[in-house]
Protein backbone atom coordinates (compact mmCIF):
# COMPACT_ATOMS: atom_id res chain seq x y z
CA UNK A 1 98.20 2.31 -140.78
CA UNK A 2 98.41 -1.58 -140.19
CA UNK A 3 95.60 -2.58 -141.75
CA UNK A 4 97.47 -4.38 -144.54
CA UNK A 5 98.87 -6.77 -141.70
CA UNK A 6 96.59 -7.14 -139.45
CA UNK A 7 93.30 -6.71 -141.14
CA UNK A 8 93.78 -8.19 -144.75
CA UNK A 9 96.80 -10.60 -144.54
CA UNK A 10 97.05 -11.37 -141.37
CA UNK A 11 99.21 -13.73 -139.59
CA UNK A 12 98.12 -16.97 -141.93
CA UNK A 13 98.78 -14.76 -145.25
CA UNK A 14 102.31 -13.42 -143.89
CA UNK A 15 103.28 -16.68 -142.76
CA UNK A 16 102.67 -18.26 -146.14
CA UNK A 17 104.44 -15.45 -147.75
CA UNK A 18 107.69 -16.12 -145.95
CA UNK A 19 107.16 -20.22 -146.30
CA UNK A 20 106.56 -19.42 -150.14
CA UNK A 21 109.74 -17.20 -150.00
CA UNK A 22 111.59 -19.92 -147.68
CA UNK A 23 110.85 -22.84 -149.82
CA UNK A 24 111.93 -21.21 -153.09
CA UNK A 25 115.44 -20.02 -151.51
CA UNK A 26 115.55 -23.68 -150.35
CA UNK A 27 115.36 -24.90 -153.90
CA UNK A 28 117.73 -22.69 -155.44
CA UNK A 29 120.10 -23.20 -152.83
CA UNK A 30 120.05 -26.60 -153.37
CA UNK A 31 120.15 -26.72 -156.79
CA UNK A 32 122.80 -23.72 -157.64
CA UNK A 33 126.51 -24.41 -157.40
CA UNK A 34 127.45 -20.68 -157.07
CA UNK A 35 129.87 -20.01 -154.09
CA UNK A 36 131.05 -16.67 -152.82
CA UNK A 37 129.44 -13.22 -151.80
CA UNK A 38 125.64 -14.32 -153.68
CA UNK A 39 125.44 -17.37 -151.69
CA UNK A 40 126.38 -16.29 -148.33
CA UNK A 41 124.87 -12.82 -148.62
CA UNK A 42 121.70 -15.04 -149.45
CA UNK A 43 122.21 -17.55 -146.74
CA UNK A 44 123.14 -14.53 -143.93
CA UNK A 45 119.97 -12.78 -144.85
CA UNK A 46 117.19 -16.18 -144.69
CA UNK A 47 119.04 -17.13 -141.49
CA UNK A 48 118.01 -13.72 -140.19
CA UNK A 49 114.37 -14.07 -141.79
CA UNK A 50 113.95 -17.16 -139.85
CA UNK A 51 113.69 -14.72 -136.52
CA UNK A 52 109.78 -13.91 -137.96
CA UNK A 53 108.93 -17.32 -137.25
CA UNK A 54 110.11 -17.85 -133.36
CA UNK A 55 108.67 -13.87 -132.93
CA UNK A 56 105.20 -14.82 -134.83
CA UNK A 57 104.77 -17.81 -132.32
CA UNK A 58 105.63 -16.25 -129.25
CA UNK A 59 103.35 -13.29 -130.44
CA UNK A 60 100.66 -15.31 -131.34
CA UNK A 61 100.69 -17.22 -128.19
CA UNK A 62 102.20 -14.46 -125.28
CA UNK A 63 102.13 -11.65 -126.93
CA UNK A 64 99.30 -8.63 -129.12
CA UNK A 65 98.29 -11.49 -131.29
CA UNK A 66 98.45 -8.60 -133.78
CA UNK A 67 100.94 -9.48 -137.29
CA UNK A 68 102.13 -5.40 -137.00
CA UNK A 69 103.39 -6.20 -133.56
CA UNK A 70 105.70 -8.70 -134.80
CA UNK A 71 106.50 -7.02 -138.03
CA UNK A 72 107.60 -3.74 -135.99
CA UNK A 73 109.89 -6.30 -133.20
CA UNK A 74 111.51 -8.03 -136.13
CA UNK A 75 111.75 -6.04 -138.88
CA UNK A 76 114.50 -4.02 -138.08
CA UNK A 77 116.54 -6.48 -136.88
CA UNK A 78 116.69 -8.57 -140.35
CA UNK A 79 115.80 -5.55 -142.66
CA UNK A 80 118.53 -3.52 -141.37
CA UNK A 81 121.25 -6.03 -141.69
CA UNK A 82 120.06 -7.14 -144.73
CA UNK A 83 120.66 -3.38 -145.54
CA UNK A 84 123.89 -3.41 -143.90
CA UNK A 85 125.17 -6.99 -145.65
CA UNK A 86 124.26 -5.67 -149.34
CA UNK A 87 126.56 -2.43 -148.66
CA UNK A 88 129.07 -4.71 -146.81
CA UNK A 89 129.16 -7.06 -150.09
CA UNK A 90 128.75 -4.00 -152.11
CA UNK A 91 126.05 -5.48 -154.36
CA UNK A 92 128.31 -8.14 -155.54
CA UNK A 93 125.39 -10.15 -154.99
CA UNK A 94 123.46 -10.06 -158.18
CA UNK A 95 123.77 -12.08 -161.01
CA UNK A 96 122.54 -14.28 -164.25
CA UNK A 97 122.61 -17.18 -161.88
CA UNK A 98 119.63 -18.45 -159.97
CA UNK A 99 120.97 -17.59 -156.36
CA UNK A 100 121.60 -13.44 -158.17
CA UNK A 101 117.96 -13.52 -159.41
CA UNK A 102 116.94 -14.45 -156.40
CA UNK A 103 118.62 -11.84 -154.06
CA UNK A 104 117.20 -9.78 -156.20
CA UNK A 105 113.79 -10.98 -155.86
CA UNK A 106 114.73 -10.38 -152.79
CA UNK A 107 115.73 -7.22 -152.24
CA UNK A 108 112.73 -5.92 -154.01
CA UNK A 109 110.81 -7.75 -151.06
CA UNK A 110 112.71 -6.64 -148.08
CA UNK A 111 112.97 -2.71 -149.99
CA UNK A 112 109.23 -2.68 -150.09
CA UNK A 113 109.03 -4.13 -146.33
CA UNK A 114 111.72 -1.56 -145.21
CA UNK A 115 109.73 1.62 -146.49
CA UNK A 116 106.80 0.09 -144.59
CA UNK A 117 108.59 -1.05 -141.58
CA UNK A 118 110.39 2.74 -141.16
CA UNK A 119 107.40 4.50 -141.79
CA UNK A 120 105.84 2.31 -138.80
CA UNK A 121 108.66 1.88 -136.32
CA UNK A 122 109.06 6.05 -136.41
CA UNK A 123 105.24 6.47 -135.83
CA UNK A 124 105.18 4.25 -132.87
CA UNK A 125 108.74 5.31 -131.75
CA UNK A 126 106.75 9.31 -131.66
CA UNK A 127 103.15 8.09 -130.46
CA UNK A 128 103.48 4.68 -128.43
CA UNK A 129 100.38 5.13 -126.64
CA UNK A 130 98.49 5.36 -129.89
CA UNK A 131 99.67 1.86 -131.34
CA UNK A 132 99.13 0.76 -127.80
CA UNK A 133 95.44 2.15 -127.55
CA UNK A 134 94.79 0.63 -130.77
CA UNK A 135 96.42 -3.12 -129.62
CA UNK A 136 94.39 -2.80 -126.21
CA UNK A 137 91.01 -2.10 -128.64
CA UNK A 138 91.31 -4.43 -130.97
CA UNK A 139 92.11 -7.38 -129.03
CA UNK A 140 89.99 -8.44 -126.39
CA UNK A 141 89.85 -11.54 -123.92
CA UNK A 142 91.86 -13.34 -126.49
CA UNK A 143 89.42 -12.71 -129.42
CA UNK A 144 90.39 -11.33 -132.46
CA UNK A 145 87.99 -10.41 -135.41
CA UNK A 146 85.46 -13.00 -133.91
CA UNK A 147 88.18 -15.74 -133.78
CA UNK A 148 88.27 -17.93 -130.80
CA UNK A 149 90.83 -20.84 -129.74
CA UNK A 150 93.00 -20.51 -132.60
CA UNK A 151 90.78 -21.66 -134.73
């Protein structure tokens, strides 16, 4: 069940998916000139995305080590309010305009997340000791898949 996370991409491939995600927003919102409910809905919902970094850190270092871990602690928090901020700027966030192609872009990404994140945060919510058995088995004295020091 979080095999896509934690076996394939892993915590380098999700990281570069959000700095790939982060640096494009950064250009368009540099470059666009379009005020109102696109650009803030866009700059209320990186702001929030910005929470996977500090929680990917302090996982990597205190916590699981495990990418699913922080996907389940953070993923509600910036999926549901993106959620919450489209219905709240009642989709008057789309456009012709870079910043509208881009929440779209968007919302594509954080819809596809959401389904997976739900699915997830319902298992565990039912059957904590499973995701916890499988944490406690899969990472051992600070080794994961034969990966030592951080390297």
């Amino acid at each position: 069940m979080f095999a896509l996370e934690d076996r394939y991409m892993k915590m380098p491939g999700l990281y570069g998916f959000w700095t790939a995600l982060f640096i494009a927003n950064l250009a368009v919102l540099g470059h666009d000139t379009t005020t109102g409910a696109s650009r803030d809905f866009n700059l209320y919902t990186s702001l929030l995305s910005t929470l996977y970094c500090g929680v990917a850190s302090w996982n990597t270092i205190y916590g699981t080590k495990k990418p699913s871990s922080m996907l389940m602690m953070v993923g509600p928090v910036h999926q549901y309010s993106f959620w919450l901020l489209l219905a709240y700027y009642r989709g008057a966030v789309y456009g012709g305009h870079p910043l509208g192609v881009l929440n779209v872009v968007y919302t594509v990404v954080v819809g596809a997340f959401s389904l997976d994140m739900m699915v997830k945060t319902w298992y565990v919510s039912v059957y904590p000791k499973v995701y916890l058995d499988y944490v406690e088995d899969g990472v051992e004295d600070g080794v994961e898949d034969g990966v030592e020091d951080g390297l």
